[in-house]
Structures are given as structure tokens and as C-alpha cells.
Protein backbone atom coordinates (compact mmCIF):
# COMPACT_ATOMS: atom_id res chain seq x y z
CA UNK A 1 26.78 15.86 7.41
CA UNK A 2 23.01 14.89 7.31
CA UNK A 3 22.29 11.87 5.17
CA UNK A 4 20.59 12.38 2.11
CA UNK A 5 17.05 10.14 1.41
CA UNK A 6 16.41 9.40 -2.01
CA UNK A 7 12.89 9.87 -3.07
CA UNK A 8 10.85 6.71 -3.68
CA UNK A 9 8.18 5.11 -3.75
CA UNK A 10 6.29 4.78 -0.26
CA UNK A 11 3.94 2.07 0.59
CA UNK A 12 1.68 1.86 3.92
CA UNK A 13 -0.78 -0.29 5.17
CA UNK A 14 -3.29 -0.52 8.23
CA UNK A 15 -4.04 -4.47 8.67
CA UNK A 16 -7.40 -6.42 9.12
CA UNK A 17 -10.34 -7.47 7.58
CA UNK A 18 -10.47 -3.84 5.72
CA UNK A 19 -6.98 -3.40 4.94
CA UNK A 20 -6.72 0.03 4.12
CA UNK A 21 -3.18 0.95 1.50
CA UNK A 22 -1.44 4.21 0.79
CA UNK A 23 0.97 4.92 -1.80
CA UNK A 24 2.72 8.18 -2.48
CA UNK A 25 5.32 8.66 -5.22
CA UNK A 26 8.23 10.93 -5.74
CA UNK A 27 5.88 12.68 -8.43
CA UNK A 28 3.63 13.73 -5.62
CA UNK A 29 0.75 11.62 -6.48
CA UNK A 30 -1.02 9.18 -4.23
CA UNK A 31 -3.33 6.38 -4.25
CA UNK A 32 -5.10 4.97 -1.71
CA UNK A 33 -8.19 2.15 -1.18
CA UNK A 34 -9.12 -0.61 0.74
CA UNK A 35 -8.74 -4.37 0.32
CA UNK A 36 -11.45 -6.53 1.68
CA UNK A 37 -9.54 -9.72 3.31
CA UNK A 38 -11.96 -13.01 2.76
CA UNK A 39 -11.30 -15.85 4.79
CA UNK A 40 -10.02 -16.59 8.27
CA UNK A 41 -6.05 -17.13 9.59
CA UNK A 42 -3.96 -18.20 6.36
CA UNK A 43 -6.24 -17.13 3.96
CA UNK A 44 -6.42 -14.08 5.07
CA UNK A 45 -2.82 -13.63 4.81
CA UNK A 46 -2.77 -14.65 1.52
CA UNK A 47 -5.14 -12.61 0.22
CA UNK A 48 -3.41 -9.97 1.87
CA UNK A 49 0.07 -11.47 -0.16
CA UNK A 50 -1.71 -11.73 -3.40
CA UNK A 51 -2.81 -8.08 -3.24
CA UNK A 52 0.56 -6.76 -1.60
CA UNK A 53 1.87 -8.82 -5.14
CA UNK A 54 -0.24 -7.45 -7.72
CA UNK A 55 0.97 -3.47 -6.36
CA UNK A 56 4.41 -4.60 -6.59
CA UNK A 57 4.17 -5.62 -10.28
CA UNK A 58 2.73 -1.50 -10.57
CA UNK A 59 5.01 0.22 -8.65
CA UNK A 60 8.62 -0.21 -7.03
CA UNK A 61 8.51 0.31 -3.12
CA UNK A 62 11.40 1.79 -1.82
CA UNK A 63 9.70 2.03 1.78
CA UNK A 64 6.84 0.05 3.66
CA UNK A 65 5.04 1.26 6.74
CA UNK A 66 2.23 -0.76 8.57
CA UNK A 67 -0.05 -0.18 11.77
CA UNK A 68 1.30 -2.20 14.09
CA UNK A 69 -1.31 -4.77 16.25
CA UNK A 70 -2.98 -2.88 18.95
CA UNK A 71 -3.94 -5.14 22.58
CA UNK A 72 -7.50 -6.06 22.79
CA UNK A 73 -10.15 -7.60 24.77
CA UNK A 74 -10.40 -9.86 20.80
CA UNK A 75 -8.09 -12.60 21.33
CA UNK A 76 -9.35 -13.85 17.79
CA UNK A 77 -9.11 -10.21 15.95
CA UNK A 78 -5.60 -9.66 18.31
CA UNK A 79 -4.33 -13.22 16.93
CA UNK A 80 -5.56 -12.05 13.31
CA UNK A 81 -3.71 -8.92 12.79
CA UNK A 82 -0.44 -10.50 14.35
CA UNK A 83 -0.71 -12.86 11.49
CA UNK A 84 -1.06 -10.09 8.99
CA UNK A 85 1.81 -8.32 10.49
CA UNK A 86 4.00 -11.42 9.94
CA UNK A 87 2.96 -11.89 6.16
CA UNK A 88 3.94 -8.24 5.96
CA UNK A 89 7.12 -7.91 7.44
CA UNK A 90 8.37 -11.66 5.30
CA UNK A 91 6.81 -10.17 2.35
CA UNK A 92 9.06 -6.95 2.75
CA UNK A 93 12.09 -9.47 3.69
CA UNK A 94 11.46 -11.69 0.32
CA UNK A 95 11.17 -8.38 -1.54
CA UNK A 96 13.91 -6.85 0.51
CA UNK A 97 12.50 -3.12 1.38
CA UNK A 98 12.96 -1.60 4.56
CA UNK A 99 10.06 -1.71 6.47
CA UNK A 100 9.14 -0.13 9.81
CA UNK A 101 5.87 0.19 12.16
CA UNK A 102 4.17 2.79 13.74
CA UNK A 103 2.26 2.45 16.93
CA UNK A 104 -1.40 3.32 16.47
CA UNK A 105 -1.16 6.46 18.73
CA UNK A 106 2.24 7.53 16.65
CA UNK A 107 0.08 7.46 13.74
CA UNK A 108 -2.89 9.69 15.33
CA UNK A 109 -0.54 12.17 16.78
CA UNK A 110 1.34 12.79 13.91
CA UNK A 111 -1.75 14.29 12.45
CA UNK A 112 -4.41 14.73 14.47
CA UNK A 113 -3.23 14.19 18.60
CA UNK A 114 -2.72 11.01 20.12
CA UNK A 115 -6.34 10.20 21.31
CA UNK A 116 -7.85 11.56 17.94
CA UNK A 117 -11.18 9.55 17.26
CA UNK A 118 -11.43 8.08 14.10
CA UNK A 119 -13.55 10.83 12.87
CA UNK A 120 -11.17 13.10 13.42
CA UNK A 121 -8.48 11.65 11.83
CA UNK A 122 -10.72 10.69 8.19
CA UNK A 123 -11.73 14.77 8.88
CA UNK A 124 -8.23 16.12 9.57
CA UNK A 125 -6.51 13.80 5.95
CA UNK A 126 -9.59 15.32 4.18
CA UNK A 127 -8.31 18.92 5.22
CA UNK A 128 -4.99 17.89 3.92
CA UNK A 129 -5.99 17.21 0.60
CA UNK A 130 -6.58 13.43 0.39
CA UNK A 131 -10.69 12.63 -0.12
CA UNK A 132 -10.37 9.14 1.72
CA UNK A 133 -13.25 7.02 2.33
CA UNK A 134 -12.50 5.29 5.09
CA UNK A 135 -10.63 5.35 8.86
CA UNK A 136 -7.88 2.75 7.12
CA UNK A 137 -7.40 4.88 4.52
CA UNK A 138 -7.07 7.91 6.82
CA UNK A 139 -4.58 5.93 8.81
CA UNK A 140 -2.51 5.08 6.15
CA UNK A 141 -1.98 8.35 4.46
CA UNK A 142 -0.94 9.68 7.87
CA UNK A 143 1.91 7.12 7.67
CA UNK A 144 2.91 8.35 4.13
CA UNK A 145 3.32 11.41 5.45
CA UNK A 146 5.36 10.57 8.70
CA UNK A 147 7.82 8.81 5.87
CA UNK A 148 8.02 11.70 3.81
């Protein structure tokens, strides 16, 4: 017997400097934006806790899906998003909600082929339905819909 998944609330977010957010409800609504991270190292993560904090006092997350880091020639940027994927995953642990990862190439091939440019991927969510501004947000509502 195949197990059952409750609707809920899904949360998704592609880390850095822009932090782009996605948020899709059992409703079938969405939101979307992007969050501007000031600062360098830990106060980057921070700001990236404070605004993870003020959603959660909106909406209930029953799942939570982020870009993982990709390799770069960066060390610096590289170093940066690892320590937005560790305020991520302990803010899902504190909060305890499942959270999982998707590899930036899982994320472009669900929609839009593995090597789609980013472009193509803002072009292909707008086709879909979703008028986002931005790659992040592109990214992002391509991981709400791998959850769904």
C-alpha cells in the first residue's frame, strides 16, 4: 500500500546574497520574493534566520527544500552559501520539519533540462503560471513543485 502525504504547507529556498523563497499551500496559492542578505559570514545567516522567523510566525511549514551549494572557482561565495545551508538545515532541526536538498541540476531538470540557462528556467516558471522576477525565484518554485 502506497503511503499517503498529507498536504501542507511547502517552503523552499535558493541561498545567497539574493535569497530567493517559495511557498505553496494546500489551497493552491503561492508566494514567492526575494530577501536581500546584508552583511558578511554570521550576519548573513542571521538575517537569513530572522527572515526564515518572521514566515514561520505566517505560515506552518510542513516541508523545507533548499538549493544545495554548488563548487566554484569563489572560495569566499562557496564558503558563504555553506554557511547559509547550515543556518537552514539547524533552523529546520530547532523547528523540527523535514527538510531535504536538491542539487542545482535536479532543480533545472525537473523543469526545464539539466543545463537550462537561467533564462530559461525564469521563462519556462513564467509558462507555468508563476510571474517571478527573478532566477531565485524561478529556482525555488521549481522546488515547490518537485515536493508537490
Amino acid at each position: 500500500m502506497a503511503d499517503v502525504v498529507t498536504p501542507c504547507v511547502l517552503l523552499a529556498i535558493d541561498p545567497g546574497q539574493r535569497t530567493g523563497w517559495a511557498i505553496s499551500r494546500p489551497d493552491k496559492s503561492y508566494a514567492f520574493g526575494t530577501w536581500e542578505l546584508k552583511g558578511v559570514g554570521g550576519s548573513r545567516s542571521l538575517a537569513l534566520r530572522d527572515n526564515l522567523d518572521s514566515t514561520l510566525s505566517r505560515e506552518r511549514y510542513g516541508r523545507v527544500a533548499y538549493e544545495e551549494p554548488f563548487q566554484s572557482q569563489f572560495r569566499n561565495a562557496v564558503r558563504s552559501l555553506y554557511h547559509l545551508e547550515g543556518e537552514i538545515l539547524s533552523w529546520c532541526e530547532w523547528h523540527r520539519i523535514p527538510v531535504c536538498a536538491y542539487t542545482p541540476r535536479e532543480i533545472k531538470a525537473s523543469v526545464a533540462g539539466g543545463n537550462a540557462t537561467k533564462d530559461r528556467m525564469m521563462n519556462v516558471i513564467r509558462w507555468l503560471g508563476y510571474p517571478v522576477e527573478d532566477d531565485h525565484q524561478a529556482d525555488t518554485m521549481a522546488q515547490v513543485l518537485m515536493m508537490q
